[in-house]
N, C-alpha and C. Protein backbone atom coordinates (compact mmCIF):
# COMPACT_ATOMS: atom_id res chain seq x y z
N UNK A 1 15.14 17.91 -31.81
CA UNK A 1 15.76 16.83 -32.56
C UNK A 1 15.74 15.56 -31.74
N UNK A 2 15.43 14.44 -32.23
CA UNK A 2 15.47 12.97 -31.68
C UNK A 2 16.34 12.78 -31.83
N UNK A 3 16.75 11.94 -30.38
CA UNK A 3 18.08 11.31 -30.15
C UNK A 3 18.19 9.58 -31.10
N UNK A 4 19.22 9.71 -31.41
CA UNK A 4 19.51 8.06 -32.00
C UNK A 4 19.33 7.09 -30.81
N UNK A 5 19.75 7.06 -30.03
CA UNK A 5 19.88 6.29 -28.64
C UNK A 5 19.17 6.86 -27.40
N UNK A 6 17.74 6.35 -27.01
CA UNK A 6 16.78 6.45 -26.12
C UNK A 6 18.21 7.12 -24.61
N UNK A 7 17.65 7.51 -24.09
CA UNK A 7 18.26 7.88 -22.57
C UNK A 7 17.80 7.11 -21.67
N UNK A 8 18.05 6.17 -21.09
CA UNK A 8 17.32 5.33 -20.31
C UNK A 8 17.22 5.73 -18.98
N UNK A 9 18.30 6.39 -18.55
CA UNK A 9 17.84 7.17 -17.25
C UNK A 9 17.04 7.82 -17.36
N UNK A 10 17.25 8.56 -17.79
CA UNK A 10 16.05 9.85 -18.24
C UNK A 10 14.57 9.30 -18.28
N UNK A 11 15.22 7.89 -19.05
CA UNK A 11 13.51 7.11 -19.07
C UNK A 11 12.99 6.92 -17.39
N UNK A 12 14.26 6.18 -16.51
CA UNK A 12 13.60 6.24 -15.38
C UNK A 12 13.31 7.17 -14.53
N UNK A 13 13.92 8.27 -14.58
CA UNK A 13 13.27 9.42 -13.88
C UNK A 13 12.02 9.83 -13.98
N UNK A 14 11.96 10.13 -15.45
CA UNK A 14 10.87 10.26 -16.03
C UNK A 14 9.34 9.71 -15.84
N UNK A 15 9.93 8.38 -16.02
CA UNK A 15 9.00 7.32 -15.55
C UNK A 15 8.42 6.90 -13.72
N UNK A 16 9.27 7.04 -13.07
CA UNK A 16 9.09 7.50 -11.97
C UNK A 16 8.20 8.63 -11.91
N UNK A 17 8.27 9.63 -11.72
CA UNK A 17 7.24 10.22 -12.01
C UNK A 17 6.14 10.31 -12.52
N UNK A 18 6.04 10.04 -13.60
CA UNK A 18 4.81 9.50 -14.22
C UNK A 18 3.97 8.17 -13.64
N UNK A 19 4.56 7.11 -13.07
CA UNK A 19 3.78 6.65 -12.01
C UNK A 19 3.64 6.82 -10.50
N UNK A 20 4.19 7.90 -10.08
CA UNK A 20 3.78 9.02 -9.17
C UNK A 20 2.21 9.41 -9.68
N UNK A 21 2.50 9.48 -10.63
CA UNK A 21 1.07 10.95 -11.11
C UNK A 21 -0.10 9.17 -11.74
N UNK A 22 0.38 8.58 -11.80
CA UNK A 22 -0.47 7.44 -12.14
C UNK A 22 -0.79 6.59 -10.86
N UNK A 23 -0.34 6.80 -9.80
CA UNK A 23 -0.78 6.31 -8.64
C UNK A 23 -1.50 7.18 -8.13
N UNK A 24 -1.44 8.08 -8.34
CA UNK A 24 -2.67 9.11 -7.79
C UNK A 24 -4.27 9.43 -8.82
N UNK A 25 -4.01 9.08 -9.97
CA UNK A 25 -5.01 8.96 -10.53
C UNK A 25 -5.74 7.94 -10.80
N UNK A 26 -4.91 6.95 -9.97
CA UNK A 26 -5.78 5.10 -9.25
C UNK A 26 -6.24 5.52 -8.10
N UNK A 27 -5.78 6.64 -7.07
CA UNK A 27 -7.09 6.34 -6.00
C UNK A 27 -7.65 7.76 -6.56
N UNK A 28 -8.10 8.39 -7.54
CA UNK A 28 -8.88 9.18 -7.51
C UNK A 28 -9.69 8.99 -8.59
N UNK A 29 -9.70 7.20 -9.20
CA UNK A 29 -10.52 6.18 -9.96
C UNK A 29 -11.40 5.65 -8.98
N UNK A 30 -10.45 5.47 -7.74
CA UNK A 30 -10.66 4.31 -6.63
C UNK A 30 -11.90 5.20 -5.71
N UNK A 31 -11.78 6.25 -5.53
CA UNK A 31 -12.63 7.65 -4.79
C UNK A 31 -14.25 7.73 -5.44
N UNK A 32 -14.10 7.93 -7.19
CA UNK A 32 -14.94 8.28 -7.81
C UNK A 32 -15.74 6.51 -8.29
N UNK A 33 -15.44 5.49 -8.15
CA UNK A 33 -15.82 4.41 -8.37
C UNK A 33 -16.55 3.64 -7.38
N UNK A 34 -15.79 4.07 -5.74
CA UNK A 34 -16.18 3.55 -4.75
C UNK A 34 -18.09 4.49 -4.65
N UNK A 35 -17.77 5.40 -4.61
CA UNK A 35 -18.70 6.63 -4.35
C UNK A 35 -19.90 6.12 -5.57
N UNK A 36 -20.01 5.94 -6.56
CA UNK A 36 -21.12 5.24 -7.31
C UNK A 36 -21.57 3.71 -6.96
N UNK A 37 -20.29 3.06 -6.60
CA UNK A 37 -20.24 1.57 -6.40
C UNK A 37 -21.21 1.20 -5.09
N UNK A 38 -21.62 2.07 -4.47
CA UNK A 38 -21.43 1.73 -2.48
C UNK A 38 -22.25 0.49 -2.64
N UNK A 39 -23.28 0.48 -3.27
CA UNK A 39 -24.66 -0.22 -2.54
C UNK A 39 -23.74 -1.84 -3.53
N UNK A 40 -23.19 -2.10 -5.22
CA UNK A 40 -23.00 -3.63 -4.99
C UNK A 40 -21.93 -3.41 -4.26
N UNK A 41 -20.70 -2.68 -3.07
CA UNK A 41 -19.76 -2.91 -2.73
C UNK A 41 -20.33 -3.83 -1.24
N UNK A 42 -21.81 -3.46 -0.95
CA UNK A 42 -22.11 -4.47 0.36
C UNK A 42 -22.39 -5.48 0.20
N UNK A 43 -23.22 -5.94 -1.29
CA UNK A 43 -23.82 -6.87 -1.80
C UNK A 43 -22.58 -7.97 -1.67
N UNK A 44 -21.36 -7.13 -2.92
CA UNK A 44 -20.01 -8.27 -2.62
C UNK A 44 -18.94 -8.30 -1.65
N UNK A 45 -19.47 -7.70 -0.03
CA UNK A 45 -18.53 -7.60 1.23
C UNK A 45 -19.43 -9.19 1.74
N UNK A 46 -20.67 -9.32 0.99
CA UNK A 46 -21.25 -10.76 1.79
C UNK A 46 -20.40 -12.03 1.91
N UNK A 47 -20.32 -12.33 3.06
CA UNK A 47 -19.79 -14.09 3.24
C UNK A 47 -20.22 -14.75 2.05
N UNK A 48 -19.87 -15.37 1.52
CA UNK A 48 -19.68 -16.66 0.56
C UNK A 48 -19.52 -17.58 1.18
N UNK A 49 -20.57 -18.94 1.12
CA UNK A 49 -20.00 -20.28 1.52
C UNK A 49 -19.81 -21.07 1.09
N UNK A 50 -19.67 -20.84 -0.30
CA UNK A 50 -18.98 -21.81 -1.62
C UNK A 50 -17.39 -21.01 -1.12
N UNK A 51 -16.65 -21.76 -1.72
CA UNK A 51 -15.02 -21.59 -2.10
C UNK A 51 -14.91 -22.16 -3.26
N UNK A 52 -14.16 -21.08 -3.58
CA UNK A 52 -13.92 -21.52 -5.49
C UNK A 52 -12.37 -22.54 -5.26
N UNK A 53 -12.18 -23.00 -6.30
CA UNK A 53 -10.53 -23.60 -6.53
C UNK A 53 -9.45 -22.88 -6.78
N UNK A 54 -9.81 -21.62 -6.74
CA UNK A 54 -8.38 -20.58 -6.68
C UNK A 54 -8.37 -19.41 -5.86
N UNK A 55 -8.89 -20.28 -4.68
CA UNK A 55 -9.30 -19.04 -3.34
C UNK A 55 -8.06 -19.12 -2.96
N UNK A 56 -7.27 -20.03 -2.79
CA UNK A 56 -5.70 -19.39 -2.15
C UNK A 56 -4.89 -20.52 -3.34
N UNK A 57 -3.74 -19.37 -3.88
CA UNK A 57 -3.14 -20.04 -4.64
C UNK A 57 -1.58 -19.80 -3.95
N UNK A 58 -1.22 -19.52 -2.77
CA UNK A 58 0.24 -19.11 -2.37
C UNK A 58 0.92 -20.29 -2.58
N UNK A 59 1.84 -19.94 -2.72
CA UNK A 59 2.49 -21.12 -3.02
C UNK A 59 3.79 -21.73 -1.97
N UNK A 60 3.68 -20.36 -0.89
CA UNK A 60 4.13 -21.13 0.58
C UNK A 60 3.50 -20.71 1.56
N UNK A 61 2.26 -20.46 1.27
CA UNK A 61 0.75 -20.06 2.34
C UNK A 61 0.51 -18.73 2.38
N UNK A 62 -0.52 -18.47 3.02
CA UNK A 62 -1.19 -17.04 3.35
C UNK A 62 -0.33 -16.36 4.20
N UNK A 63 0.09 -14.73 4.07
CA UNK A 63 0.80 -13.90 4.85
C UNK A 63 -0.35 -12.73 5.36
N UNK A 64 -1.67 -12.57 4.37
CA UNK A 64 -2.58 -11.47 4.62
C UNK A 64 -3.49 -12.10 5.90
N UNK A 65 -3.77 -11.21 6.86
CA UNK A 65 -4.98 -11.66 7.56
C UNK A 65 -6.12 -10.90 6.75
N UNK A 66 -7.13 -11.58 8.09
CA UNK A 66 -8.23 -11.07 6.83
C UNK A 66 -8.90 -9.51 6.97
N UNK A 67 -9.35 -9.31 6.28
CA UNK A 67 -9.90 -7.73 5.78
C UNK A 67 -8.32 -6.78 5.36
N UNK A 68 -7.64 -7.96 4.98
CA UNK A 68 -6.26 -6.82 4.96
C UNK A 68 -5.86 -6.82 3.65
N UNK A 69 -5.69 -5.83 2.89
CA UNK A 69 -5.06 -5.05 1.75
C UNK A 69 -3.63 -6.34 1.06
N UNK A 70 -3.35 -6.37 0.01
CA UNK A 70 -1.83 -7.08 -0.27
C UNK A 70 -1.00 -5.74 0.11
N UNK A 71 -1.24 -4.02 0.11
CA UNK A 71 0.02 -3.45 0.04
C UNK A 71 -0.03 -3.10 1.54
N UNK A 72 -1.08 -3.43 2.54
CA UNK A 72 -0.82 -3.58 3.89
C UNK A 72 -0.34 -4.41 4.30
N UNK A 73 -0.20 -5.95 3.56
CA UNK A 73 0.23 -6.94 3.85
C UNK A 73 1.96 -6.86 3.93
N UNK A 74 2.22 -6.38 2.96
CA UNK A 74 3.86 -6.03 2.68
C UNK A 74 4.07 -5.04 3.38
N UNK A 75 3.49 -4.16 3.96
CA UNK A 75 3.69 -3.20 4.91
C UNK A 75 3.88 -3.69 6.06
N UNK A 76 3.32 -4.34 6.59
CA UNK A 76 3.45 -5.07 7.64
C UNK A 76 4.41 -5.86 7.81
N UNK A 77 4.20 -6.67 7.00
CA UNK A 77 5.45 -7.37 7.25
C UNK A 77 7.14 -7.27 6.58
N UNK A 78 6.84 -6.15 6.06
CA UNK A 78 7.91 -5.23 6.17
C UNK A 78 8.41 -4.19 7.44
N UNK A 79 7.89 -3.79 7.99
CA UNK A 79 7.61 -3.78 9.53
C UNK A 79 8.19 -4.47 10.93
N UNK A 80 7.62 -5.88 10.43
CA UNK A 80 7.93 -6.69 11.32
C UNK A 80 9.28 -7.14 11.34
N UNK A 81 9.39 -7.03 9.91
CA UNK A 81 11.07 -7.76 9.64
C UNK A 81 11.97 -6.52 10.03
N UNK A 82 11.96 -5.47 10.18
CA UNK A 82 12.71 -3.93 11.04
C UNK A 82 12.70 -4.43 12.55
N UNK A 83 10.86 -4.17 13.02
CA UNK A 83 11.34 -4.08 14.23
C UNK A 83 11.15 -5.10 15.14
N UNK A 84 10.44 -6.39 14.24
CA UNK A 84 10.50 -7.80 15.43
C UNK A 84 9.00 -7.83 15.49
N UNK A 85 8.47 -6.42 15.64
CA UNK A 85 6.68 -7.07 15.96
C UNK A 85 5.84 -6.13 15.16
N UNK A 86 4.81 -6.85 14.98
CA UNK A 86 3.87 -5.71 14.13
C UNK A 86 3.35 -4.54 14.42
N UNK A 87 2.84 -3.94 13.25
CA UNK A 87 2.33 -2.38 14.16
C UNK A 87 1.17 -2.54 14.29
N UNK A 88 0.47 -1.46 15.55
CA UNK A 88 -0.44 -1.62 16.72
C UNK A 88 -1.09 -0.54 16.19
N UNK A 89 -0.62 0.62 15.77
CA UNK A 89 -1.52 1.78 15.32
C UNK A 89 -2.67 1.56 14.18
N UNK A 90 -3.10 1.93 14.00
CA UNK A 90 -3.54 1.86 12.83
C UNK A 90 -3.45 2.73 11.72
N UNK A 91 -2.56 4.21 12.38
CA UNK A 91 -2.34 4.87 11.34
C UNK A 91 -1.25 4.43 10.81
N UNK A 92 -0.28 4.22 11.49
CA UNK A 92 0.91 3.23 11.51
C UNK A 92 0.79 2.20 9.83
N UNK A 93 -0.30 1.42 10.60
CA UNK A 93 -0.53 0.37 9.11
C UNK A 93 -1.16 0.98 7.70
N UNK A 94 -1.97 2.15 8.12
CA UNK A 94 -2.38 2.77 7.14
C UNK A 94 -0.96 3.19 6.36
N UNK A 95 -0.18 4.09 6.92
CA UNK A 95 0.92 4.90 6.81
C UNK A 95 1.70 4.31 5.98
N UNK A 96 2.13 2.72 6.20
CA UNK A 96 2.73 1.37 5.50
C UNK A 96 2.39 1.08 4.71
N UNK A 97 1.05 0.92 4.23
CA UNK A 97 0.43 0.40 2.95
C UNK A 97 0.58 1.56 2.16
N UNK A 98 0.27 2.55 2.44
CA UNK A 98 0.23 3.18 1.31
C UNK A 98 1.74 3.91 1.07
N UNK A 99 2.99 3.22 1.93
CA UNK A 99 4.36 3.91 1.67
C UNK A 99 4.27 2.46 0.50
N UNK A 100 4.09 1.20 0.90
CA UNK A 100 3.85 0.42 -0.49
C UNK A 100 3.55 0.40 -1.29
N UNK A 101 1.81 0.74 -1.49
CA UNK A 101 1.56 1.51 -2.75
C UNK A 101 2.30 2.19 -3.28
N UNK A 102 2.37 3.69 -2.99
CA UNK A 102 2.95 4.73 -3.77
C UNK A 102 4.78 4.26 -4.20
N UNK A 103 5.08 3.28 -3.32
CA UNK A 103 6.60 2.90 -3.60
C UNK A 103 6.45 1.81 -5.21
N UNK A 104 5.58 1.07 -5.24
CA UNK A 104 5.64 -0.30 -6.03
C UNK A 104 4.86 0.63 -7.35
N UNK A 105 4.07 1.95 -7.25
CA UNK A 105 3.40 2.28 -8.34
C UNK A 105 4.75 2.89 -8.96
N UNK A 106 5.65 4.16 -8.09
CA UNK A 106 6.69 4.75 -8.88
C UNK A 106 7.70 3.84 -9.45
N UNK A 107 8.18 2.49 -8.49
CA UNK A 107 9.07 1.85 -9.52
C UNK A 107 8.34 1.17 -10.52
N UNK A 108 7.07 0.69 -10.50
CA UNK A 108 6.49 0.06 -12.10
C UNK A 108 6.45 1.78 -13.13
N UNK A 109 6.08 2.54 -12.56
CA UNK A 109 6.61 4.06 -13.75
C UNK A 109 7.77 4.01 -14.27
N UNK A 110 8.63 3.34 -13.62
CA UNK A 110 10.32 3.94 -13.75
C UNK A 110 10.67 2.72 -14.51
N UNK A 111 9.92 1.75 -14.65
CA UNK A 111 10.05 0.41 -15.30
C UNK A 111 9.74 0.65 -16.62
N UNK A 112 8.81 1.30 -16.46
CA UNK A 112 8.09 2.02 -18.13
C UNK A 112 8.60 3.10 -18.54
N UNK A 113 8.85 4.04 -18.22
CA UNK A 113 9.72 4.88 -18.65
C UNK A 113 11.34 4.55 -19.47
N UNK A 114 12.00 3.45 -18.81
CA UNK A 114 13.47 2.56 -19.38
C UNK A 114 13.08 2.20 -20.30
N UNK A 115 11.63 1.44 -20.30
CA UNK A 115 11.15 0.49 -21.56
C UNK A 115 10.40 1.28 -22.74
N UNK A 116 10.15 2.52 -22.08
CA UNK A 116 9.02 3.45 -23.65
C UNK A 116 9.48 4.80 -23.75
N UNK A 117 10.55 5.34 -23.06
CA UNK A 117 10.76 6.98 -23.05
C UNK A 117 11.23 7.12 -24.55
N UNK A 118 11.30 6.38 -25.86
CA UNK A 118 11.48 6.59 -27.07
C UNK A 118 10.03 6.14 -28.00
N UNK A 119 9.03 6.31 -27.22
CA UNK A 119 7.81 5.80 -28.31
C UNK A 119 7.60 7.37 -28.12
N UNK A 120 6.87 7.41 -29.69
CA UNK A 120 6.89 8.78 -29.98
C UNK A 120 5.35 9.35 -29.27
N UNK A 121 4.98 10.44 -29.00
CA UNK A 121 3.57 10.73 -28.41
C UNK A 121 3.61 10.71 -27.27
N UNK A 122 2.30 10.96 -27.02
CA UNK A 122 1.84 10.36 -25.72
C UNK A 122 2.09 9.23 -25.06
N UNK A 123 1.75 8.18 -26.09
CA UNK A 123 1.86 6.58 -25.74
C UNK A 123 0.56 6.00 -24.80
N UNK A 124 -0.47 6.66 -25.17
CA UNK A 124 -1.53 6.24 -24.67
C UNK A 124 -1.63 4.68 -24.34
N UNK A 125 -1.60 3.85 -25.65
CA UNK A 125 -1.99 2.60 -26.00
C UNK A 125 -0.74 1.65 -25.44
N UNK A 126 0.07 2.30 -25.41
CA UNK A 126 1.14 1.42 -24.75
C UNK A 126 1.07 1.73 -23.29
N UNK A 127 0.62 2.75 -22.96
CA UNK A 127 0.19 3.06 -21.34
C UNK A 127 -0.94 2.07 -20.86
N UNK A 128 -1.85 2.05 -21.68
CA UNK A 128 -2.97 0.78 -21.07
C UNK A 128 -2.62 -0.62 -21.29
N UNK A 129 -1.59 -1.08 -22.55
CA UNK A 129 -1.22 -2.42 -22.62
C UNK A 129 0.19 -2.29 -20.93
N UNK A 130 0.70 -1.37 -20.43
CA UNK A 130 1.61 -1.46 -19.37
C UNK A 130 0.61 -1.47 -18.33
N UNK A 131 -0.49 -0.95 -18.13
CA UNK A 131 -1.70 -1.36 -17.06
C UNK A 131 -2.27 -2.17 -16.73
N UNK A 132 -2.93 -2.86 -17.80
CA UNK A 132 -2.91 -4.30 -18.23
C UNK A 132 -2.20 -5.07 -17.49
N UNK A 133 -0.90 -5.19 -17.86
CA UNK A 133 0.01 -5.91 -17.81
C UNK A 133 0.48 -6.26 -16.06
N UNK A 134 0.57 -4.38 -15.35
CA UNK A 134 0.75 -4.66 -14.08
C UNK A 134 -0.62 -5.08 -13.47
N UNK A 135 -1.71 -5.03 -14.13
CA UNK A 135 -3.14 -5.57 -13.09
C UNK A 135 -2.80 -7.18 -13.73
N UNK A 136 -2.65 -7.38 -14.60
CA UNK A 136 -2.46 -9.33 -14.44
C UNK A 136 -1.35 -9.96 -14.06
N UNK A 137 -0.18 -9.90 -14.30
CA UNK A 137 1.02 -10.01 -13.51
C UNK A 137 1.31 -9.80 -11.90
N UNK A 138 1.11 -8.77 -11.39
CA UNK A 138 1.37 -8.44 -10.24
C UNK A 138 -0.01 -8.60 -9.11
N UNK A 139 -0.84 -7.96 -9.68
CA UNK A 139 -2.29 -7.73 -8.91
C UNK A 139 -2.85 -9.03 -8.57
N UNK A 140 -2.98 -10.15 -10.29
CA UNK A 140 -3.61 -10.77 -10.75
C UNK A 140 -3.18 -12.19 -10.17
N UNK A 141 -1.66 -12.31 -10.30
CA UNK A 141 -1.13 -13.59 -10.30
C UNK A 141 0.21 -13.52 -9.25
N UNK A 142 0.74 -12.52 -9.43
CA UNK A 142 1.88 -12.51 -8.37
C UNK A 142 1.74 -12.13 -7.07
N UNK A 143 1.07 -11.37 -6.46
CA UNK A 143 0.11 -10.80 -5.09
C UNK A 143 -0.43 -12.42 -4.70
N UNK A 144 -0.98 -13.05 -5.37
CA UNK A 144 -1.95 -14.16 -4.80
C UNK A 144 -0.67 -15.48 -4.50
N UNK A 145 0.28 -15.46 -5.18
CA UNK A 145 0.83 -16.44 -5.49
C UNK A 145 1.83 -16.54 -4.40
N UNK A 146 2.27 -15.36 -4.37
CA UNK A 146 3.54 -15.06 -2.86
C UNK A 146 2.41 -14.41 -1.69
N UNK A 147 0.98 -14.75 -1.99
CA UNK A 147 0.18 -15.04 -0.38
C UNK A 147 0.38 -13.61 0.42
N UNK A 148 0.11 -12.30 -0.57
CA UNK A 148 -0.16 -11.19 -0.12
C UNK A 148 -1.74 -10.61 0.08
N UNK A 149 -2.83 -11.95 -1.15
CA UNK A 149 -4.14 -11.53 -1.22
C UNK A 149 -4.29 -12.75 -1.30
N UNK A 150 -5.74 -13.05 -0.82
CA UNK A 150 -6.47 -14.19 -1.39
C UNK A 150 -6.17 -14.49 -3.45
N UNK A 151 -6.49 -15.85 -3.52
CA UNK A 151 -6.47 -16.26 -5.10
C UNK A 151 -7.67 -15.53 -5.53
N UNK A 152 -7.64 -15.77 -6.76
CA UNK A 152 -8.60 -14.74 -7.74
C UNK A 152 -10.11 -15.20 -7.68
N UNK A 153 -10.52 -16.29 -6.93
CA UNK A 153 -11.68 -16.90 -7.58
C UNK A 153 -12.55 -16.73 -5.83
N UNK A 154 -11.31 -16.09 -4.70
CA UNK A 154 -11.84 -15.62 -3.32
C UNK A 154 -12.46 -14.24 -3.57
N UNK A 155 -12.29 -13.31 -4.60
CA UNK A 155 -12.98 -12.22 -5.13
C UNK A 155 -14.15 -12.35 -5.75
N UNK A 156 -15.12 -11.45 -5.46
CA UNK A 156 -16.38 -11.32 -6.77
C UNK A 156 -15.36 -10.94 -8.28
N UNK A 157 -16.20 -10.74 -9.19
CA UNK A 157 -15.39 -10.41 -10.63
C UNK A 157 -15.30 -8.88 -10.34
N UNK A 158 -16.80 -8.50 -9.97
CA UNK A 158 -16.58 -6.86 -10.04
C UNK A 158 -15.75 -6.44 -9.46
N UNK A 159 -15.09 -7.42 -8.36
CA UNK A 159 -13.63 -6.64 -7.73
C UNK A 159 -12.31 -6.60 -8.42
N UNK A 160 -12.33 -7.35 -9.45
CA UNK A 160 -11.49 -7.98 -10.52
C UNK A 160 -11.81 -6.99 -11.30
N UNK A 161 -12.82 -6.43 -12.35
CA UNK A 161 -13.22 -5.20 -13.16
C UNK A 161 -12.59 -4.09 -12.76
N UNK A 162 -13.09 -4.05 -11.19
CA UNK A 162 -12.64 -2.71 -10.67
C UNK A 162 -11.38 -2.40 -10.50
N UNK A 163 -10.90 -3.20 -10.55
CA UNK A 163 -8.73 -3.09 -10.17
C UNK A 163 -8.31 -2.89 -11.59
N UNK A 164 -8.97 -3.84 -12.10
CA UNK A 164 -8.63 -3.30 -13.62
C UNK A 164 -8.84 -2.66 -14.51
N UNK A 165 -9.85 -1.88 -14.37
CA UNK A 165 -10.34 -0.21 -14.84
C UNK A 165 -8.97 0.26 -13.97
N UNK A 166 -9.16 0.45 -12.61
CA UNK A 166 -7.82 1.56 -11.87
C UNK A 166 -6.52 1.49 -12.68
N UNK A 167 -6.16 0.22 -12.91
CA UNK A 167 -5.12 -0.32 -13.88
C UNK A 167 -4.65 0.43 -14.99
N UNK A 168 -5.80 0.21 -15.56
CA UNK A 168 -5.57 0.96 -17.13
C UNK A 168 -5.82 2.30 -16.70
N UNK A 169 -6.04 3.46 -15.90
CA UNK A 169 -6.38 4.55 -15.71
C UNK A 169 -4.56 5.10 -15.16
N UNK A 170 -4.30 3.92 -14.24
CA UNK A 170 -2.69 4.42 -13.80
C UNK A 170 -2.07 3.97 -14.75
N UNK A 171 -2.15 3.11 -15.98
CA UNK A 171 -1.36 2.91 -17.25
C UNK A 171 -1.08 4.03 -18.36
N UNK A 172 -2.36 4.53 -18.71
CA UNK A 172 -2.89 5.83 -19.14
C UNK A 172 -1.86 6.84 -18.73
N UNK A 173 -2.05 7.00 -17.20
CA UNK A 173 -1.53 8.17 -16.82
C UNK A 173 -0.53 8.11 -16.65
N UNK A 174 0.66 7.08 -16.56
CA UNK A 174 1.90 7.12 -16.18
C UNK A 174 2.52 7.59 -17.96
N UNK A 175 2.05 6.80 -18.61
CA UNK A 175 2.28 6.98 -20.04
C UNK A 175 2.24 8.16 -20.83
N UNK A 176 1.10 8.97 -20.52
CA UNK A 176 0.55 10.28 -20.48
C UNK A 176 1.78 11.24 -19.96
N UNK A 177 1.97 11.34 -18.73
CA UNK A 177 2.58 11.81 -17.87
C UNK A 177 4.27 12.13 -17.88
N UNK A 178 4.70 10.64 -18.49
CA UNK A 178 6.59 10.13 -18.68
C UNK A 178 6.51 11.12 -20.26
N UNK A 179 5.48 10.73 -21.32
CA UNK A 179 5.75 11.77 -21.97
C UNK A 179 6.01 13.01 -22.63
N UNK A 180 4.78 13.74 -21.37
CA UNK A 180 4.67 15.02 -21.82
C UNK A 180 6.15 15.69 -20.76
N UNK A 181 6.32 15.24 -19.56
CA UNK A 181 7.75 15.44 -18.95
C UNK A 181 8.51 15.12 -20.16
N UNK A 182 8.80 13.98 -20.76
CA UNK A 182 9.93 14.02 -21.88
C UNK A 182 10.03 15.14 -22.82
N UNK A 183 9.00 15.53 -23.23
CA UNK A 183 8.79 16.45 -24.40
C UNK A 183 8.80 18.27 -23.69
N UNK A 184 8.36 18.01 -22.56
CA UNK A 184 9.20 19.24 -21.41
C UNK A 184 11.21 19.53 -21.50
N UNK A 185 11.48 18.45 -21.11
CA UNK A 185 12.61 17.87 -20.78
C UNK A 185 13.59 18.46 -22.32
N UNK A 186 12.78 18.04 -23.32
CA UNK A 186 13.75 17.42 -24.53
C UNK A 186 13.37 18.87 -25.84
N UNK A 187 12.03 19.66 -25.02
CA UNK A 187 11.94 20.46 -26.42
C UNK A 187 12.54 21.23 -26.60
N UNK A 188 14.03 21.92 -26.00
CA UNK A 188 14.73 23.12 -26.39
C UNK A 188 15.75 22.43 -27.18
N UNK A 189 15.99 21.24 -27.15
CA UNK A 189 17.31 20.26 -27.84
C UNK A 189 17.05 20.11 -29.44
């Protein structure tokens, strides 16, 4: 039986999880994409000596050095702001970025889950418009803007394609995922 009034916790638990399981099916987009991609991934690792007009759009300067990740960037300097200086390891920084990743993918799940744990189904289509949404918002415009990544126009496009295929694949799956847990959760009621 459907409830009159969505559970919104429930949504975020739920949802949490489900972008758990949608952050893992972005690097195993990211695995199977890289692995076909290799040969244009050298073509677009080439120096550029044009600069476009939205190579840095921060809007109180650059925090990434270069060859560095936005969720290493927040790792780091999340880091620094603990212990005063940056980390030296490199598993260390590895270790950081991806406690960022996997941290910023489960609360955008748990964001979606509050906001959809009452759409009926799967919610496929509302899983890729929430993928969408976090690859242009966050990836697209908010990462560049608070100077975690270069601006959008310091990328080739195919690097832009490629985040946003992963996007809609962890949209998919968080959506996928928050529901069939709900319908776990909710089918003896």
């Amino acid at each position: 039986m459907r409830q009159s009034t969505p559970n919104r916790w429930q949504g975020l638990v739920l949802g949490t999880l489900g972008g758990l399981a949608g952050t893992l099916a972005m690097g195993w987009y990211f695995k199977v994409t890289s692995a076909l991609m290799q040969d244009d991934q050298e073509q677009d690792d080439a120096p550029d000596a044009t600069s476009g007009a939205l190579d840095d759009i921060a809007v109180i300067g650059p925090w990434y050095e270069p060859g560095e990740g936005s969720t290493a960037t927040v790792g780091r300097l999340a880091y620094r702001l603990i212990t005063g200086h940056d980390p030296r390891a490199d598993e260390t920084k590895t270790t950081l970025s991806e406690l960022v990743h996997w941290s910023f993918g489960a609360s955008m799940g748990g964001l979606y889950g509050t906001s959809r744990i009452d759409a009926d189904g799967p919610d496929v289509p509302g899983g890729l418009v929430f993928g969408a949404s976090v690859w242009l918002f966050a990836s697209e415009i908010a990462v560049p803007v608070l100077g975690f990544a270069p601006g959008p126009t310091a990328q080739p496009a195919s690097k832009h394609a490629l985040e946003f295929g992963a996007h809609l694949v962890y949209g998919a799956t968080t959506a996928a995922t928050t529901h069939a847990l709900r319908w776990l959760v909710t089918r003896d009621r």
